[in-house]
N, C-alpha and C. Protein backbone atom coordinates (compact mmCIF):
# COMPACT_ATOMS: atom_id res chain seq x y z
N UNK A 1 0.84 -1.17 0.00
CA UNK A 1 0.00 0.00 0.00
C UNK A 1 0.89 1.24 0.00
N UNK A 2 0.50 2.51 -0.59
CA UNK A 2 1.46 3.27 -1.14
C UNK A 2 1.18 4.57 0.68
N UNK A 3 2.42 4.89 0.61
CA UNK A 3 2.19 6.00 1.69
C UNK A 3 1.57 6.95 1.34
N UNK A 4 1.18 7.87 2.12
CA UNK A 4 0.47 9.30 2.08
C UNK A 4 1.34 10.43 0.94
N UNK A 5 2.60 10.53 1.81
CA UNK A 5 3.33 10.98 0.48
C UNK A 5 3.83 10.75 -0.86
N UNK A 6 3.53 9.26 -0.93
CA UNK A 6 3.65 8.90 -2.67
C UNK A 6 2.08 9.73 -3.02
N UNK A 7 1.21 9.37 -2.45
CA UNK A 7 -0.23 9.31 -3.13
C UNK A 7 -0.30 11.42 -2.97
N UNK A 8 0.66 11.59 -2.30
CA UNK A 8 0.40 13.27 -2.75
C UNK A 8 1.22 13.58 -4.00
N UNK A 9 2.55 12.98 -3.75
CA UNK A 9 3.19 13.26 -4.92
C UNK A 9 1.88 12.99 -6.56
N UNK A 10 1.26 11.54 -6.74
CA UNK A 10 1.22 10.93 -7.80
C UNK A 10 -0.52 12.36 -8.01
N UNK A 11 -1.02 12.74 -7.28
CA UNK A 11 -1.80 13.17 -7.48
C UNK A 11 -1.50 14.73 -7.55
N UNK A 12 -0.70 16.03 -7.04
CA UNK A 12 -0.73 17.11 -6.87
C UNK A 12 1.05 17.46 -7.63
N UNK A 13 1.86 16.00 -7.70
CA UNK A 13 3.33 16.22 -8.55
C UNK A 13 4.22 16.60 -7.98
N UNK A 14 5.48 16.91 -8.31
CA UNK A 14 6.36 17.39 -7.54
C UNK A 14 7.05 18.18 -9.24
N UNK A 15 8.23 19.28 -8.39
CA UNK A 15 8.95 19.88 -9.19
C UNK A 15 8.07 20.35 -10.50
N UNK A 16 8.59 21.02 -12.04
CA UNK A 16 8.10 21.24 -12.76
C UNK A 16 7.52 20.48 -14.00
N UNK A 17 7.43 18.85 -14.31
CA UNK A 17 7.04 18.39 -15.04
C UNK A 17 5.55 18.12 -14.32
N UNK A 18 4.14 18.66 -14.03
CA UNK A 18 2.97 18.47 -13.95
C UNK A 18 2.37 17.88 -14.86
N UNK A 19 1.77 16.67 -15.03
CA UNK A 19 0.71 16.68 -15.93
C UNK A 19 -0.23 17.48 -15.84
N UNK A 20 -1.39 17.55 -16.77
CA UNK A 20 -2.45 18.66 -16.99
C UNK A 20 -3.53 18.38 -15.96
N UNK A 21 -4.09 16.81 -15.57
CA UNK A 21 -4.54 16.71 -14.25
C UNK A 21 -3.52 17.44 -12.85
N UNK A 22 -2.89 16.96 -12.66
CA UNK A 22 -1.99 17.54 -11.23
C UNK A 22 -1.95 19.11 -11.41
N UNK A 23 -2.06 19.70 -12.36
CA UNK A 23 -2.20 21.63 -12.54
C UNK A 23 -3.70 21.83 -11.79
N UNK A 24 -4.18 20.70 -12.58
CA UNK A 24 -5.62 21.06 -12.23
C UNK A 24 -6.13 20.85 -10.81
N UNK A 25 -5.70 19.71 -10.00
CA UNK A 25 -5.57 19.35 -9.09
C UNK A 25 -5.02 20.34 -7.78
N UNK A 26 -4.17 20.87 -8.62
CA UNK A 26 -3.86 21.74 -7.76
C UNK A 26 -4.20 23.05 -7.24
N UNK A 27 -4.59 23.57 -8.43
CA UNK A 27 -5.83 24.86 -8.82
C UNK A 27 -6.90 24.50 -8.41
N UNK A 28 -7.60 23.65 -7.99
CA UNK A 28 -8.24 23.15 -6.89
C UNK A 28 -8.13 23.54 -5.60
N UNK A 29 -6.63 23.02 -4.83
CA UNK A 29 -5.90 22.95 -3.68
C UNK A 29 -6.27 24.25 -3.91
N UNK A 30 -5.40 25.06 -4.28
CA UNK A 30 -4.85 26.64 -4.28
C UNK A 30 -6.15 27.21 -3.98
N UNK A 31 -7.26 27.17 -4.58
CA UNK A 31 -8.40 27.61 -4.63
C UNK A 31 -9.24 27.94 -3.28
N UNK A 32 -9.63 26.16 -2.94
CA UNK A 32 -9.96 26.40 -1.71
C UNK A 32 -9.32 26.81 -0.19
N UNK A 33 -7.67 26.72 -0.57
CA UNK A 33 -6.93 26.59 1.00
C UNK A 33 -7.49 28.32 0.74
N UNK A 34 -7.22 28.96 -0.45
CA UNK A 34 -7.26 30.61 -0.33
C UNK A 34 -8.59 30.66 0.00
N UNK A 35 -9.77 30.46 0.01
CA UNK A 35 -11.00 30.76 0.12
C UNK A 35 -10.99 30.80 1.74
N UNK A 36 -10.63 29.20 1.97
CA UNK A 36 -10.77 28.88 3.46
C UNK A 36 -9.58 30.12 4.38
N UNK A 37 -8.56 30.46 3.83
CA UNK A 37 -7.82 31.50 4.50
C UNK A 37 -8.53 32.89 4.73
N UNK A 38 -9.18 33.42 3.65
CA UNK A 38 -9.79 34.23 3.35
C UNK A 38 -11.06 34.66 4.58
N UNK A 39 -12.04 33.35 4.83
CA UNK A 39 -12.96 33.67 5.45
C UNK A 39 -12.22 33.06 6.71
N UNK A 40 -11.06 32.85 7.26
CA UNK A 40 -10.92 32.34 8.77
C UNK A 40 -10.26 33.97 8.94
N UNK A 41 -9.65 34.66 8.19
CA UNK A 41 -8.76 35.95 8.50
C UNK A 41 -9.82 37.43 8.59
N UNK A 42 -11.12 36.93 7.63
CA UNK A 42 -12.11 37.83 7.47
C UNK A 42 -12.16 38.46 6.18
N UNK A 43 -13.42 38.86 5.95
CA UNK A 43 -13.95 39.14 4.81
C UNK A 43 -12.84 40.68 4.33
N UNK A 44 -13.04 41.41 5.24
CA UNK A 44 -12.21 42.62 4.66
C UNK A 44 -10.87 42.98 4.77
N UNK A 45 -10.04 41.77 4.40
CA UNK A 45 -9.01 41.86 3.89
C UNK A 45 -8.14 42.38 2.98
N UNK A 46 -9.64 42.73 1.96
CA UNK A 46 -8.76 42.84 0.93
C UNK A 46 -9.73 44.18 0.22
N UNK A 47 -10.50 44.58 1.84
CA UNK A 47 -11.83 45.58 1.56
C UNK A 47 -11.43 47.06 1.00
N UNK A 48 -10.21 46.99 1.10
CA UNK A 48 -9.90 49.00 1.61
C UNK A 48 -8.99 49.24 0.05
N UNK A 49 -8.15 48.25 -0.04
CA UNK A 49 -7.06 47.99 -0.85
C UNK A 49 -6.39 49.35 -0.54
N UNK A 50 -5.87 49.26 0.16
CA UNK A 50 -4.49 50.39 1.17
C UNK A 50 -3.23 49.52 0.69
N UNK A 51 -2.08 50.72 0.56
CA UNK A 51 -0.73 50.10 0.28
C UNK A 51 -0.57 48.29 0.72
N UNK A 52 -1.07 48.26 2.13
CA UNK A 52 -0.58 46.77 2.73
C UNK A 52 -1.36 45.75 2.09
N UNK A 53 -2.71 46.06 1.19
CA UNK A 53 -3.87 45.27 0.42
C UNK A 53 -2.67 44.83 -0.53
N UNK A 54 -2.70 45.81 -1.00
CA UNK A 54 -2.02 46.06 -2.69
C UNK A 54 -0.74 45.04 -3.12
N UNK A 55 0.04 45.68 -1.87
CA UNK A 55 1.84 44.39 -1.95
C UNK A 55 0.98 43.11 -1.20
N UNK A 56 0.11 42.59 0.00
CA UNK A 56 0.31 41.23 -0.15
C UNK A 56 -0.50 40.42 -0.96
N UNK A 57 -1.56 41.25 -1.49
CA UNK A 57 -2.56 40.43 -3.06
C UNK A 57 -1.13 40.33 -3.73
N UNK A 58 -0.01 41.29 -4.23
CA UNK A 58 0.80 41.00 -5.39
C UNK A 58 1.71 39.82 -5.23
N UNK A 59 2.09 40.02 -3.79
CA UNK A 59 2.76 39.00 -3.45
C UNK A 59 2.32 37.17 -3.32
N UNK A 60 1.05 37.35 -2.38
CA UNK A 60 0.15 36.23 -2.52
C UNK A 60 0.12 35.25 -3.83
N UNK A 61 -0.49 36.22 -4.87
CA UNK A 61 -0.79 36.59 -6.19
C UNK A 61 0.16 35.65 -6.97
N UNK A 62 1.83 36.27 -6.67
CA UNK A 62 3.20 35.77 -7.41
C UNK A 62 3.08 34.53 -6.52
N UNK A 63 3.09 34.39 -5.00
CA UNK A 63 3.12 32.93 -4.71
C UNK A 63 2.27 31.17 -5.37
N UNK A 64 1.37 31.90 -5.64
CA UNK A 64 0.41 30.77 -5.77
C UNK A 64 0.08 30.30 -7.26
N UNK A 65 0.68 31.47 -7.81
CA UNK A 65 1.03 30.99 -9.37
C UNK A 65 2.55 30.02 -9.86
N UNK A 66 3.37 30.33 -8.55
CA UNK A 66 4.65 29.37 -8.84
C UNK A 66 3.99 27.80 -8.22
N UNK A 67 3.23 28.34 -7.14
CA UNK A 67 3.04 26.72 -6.47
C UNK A 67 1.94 25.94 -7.54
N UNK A 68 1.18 26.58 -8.18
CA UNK A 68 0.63 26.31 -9.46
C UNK A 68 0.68 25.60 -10.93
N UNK A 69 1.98 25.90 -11.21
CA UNK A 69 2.78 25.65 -12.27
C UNK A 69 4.02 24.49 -11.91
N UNK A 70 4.36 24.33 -10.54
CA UNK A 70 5.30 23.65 -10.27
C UNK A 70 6.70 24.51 -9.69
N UNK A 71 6.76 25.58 -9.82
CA UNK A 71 7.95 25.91 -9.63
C UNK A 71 8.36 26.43 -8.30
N UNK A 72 7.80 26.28 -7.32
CA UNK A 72 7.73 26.23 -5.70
C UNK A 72 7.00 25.12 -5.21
N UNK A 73 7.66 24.62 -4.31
CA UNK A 73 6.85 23.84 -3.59
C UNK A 73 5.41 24.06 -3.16
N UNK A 74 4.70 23.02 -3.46
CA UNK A 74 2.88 23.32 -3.12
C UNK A 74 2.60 23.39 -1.91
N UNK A 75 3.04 22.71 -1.10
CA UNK A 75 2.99 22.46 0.54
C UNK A 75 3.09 23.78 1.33
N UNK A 76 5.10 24.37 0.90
CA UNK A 76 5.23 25.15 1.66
C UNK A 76 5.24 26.27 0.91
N UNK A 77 4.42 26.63 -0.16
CA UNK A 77 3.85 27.87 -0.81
C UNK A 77 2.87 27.74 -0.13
N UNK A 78 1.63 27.22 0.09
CA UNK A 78 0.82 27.52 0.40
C UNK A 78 0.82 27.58 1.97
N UNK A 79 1.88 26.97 2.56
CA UNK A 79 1.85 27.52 4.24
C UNK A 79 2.22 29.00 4.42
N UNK A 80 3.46 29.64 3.25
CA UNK A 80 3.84 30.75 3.46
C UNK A 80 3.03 31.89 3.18
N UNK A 81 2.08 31.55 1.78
CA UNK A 81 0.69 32.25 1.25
C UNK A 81 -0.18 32.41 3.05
N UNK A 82 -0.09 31.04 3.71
CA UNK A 82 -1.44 31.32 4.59
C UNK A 82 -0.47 32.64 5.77
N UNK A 83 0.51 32.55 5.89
CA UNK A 83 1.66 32.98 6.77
C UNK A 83 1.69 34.68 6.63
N UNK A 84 1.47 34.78 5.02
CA UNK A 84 1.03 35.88 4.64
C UNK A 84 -0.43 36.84 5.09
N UNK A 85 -1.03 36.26 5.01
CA UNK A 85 -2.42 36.14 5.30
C UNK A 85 -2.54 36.79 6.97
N UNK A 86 -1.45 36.15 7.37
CA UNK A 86 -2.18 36.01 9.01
C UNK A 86 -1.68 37.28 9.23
N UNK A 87 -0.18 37.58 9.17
CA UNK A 87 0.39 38.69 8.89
C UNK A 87 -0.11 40.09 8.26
N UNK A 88 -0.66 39.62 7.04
CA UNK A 88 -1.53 40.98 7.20
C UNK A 88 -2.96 41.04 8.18
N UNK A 89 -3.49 40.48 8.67
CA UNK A 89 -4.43 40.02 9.60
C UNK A 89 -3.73 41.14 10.61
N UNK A 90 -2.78 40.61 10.86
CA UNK A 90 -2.28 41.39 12.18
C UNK A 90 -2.41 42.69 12.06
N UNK A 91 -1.25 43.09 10.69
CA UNK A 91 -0.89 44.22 10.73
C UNK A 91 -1.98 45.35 10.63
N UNK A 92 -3.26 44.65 10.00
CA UNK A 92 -4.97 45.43 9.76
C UNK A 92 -5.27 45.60 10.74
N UNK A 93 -5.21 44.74 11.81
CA UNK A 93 -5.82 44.73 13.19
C UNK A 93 -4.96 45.92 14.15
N UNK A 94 -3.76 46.06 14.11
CA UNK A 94 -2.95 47.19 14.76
C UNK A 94 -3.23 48.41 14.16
N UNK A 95 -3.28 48.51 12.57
CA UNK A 95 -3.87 49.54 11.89
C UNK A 95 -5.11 49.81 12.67
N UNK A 96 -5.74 49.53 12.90
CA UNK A 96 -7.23 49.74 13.43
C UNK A 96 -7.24 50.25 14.54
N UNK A 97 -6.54 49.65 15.29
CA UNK A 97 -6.24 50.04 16.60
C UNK A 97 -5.32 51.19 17.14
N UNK A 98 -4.49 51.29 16.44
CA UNK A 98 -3.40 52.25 16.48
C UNK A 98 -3.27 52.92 15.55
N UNK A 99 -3.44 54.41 15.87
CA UNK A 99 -3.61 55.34 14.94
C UNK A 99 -2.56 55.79 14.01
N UNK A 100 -0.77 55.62 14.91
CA UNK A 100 0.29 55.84 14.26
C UNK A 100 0.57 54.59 13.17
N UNK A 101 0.16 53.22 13.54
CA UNK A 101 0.39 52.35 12.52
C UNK A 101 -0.71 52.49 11.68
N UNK A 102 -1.88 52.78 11.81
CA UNK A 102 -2.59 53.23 10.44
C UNK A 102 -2.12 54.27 9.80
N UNK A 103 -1.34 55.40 9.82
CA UNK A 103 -0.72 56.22 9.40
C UNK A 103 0.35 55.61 8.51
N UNK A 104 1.32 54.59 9.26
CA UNK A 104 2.21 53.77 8.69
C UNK A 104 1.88 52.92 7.70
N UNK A 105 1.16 52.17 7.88
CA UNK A 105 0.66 51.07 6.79
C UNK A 105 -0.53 51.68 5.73
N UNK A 106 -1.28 52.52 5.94
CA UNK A 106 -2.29 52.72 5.11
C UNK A 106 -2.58 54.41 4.81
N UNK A 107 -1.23 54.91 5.15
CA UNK A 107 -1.25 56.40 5.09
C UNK A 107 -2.18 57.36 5.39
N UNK A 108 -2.48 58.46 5.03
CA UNK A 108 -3.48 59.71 5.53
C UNK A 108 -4.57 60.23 4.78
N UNK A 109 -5.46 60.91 4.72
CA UNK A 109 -6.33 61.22 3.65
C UNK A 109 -5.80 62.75 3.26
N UNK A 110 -5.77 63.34 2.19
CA UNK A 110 -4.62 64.60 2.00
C UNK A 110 -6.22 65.24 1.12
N UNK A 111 -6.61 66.75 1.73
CA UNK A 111 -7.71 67.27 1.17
C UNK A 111 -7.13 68.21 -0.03
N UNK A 112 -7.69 67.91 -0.92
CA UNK A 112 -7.41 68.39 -2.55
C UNK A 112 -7.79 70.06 -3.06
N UNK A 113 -9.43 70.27 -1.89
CA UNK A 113 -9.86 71.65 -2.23
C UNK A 113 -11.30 71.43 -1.02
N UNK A 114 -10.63 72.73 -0.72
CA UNK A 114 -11.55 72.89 0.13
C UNK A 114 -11.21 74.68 0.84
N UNK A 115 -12.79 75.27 0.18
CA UNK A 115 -13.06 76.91 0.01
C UNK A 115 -11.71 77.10 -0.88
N UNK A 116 -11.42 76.32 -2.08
CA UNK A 116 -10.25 76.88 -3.65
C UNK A 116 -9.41 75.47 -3.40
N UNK A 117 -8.89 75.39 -4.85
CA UNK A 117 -8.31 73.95 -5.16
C UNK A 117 -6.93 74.17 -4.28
N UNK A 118 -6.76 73.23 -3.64
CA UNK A 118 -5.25 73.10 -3.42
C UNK A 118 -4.42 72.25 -3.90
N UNK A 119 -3.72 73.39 -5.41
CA UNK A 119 -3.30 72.62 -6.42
C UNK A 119 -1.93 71.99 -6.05
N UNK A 120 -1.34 72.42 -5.30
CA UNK A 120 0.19 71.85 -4.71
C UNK A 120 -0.40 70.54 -4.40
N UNK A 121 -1.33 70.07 -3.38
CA UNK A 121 -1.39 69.23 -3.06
C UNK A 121 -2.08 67.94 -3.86
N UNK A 122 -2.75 68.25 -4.80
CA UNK A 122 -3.41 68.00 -6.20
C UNK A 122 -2.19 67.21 -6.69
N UNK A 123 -1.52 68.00 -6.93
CA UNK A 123 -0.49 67.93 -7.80
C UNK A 123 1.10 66.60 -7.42
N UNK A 124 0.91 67.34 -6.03
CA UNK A 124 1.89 66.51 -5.64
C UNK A 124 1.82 65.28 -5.50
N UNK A 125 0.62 64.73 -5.45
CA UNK A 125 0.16 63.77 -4.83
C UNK A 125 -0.74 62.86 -6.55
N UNK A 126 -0.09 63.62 -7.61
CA UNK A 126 -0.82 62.87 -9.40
C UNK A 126 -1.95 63.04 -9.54
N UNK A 127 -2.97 63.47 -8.83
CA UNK A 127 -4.27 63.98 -8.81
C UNK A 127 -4.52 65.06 -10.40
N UNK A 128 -4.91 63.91 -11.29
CA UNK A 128 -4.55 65.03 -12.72
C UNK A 128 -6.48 65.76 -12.32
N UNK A 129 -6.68 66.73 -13.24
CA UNK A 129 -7.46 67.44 -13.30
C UNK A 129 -8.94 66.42 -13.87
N UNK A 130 -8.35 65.52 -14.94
CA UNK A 130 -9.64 64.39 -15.49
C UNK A 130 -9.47 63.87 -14.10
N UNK A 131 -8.72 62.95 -12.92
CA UNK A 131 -9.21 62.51 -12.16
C UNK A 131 -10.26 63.24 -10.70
N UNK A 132 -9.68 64.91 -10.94
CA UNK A 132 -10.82 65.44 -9.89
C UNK A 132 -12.03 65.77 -10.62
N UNK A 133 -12.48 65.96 -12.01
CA UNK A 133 -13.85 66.16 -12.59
C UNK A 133 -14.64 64.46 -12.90
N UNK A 134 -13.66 63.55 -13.11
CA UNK A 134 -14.66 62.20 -12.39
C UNK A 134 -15.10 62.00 -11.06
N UNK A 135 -14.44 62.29 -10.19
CA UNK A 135 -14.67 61.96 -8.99
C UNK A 135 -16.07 63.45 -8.73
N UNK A 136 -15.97 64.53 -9.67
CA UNK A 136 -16.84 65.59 -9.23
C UNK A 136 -17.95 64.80 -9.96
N UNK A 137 -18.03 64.40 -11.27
CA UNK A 137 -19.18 63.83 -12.30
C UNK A 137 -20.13 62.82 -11.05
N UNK A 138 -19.16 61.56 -10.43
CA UNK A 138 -19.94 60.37 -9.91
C UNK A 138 -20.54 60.82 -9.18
N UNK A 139 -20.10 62.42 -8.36
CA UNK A 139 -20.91 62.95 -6.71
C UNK A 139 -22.57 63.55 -7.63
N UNK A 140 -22.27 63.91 -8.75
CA UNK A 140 -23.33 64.70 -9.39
C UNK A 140 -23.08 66.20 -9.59
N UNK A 141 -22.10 66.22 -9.26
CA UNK A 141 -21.36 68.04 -9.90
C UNK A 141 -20.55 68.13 -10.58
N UNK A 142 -20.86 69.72 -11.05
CA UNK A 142 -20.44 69.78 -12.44
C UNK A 142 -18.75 70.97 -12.58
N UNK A 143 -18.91 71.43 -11.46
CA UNK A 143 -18.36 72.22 -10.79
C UNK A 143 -17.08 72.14 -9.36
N UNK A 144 -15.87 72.59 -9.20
CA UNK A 144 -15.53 71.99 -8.07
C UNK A 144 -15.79 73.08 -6.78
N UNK A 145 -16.01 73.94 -7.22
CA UNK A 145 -16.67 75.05 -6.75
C UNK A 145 -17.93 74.93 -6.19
N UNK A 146 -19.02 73.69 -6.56
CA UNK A 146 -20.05 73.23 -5.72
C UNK A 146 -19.78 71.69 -5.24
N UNK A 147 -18.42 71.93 -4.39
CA UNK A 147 -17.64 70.87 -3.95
C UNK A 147 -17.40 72.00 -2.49
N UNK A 148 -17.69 71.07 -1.27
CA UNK A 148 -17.19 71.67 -0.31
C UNK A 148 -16.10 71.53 -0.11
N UNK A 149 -16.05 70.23 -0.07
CA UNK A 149 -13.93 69.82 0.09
C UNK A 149 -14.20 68.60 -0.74
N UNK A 150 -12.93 68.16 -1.28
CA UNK A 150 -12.22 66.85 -1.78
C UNK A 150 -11.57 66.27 -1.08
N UNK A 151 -11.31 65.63 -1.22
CA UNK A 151 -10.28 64.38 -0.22
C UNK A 151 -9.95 62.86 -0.56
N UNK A 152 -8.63 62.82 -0.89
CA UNK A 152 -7.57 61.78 -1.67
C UNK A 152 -7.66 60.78 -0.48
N UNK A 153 -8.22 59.89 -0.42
CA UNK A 153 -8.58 58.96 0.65
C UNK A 153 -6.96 57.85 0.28
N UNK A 154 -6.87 57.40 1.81
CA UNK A 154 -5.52 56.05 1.31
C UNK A 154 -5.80 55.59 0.72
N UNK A 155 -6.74 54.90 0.42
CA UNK A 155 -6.77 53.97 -1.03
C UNK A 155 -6.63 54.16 -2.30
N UNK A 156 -6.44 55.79 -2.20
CA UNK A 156 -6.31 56.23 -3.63
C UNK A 156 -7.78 56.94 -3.95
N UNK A 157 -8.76 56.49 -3.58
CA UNK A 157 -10.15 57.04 -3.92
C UNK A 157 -10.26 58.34 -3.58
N UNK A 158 -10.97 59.50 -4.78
CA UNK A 158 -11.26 60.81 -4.84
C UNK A 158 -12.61 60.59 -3.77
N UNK A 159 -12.97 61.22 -2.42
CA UNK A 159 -14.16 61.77 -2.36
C UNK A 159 -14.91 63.03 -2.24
N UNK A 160 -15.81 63.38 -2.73
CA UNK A 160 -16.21 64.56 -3.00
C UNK A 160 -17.63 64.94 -1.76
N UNK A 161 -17.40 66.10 -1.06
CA UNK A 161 -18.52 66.43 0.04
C UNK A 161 -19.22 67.54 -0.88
N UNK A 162 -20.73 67.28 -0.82
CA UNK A 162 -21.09 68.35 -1.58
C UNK A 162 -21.66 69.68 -0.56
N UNK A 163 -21.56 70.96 -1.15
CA UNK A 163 -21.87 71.78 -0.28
C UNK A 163 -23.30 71.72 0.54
């Protein structure tokens, strides 16, 4: 009778020769361990997409496509993927809690115009002129002038207060 680890090897593969079952097999694995990580760490993980969203989706992202293809180990890609996970878990949870590490990890909201544009800060910050008249269009103004203030939220999102 074959051990546990032959019967993982013959089914999920090792190294980079996969057959087209064992990819699939594995895109399976990958699938659900991320789902099941996902809802044990919580739904809004990946809610805000703040700098710390952004690098560990990319990173995650690059992990689980090597353990995918063969070219990392499946086992301990996907322990380091969950490792990832918990880690940002944490670091969301201190963000939340602590006002200087939300500053740190997910930066500040920087106001764009408010009573006249504040184009330095507009500016400094890539805020082109098409991105403050979309963000004025979605509020329903046409004008930034019937804009009380703007504000470059961490995530990158324009929001617009109307007067």
């Amino acid at each position: 009778m074959a051990d546990a680890a032959t019967v993982f090897a013959a089914m999920f593969g090792t190294g980079k020769d996969l057959s087209v079952a064992q990819e699939c097999a594995r895109a399976v694995l990958i699938l659900f361990d991320g789902l099941l990580a996902v809802r044990i760490v919580g739904r809004r993980i990946f809610g805000k997409w703040s700098a710390l969203d952004i690098v560990v989706s990319i990173v995650i992202g690059s992990n689980l496509s090597r353990a995918l293809t063969g070219s990392a180990p499946l086992l301990g890609t996907l322990a380091a993927t969950t490792l990832f996970l918990l880690l940002h878990w944490l670091l969301a949870h201190c963000a939340a809690r602590f006002p200087a590490m939300s500053r740190l990890l997910e930066g500040r909201a920087i106001t764009i115009y408010r009573e006249g544009v504040h184009r330095d800060a507009r500016l400094r910050h890539s805020v082109s002129q098409a991105d403050l008249d979309e963000a004025l269009r979605q509020s329903g103004l046409t004008s930034v002038t019937d804009a009380r203030e703007v504000t470059l939220e961490p995530s990158g999102k324009i929001t617009v207060l109307k007067r």
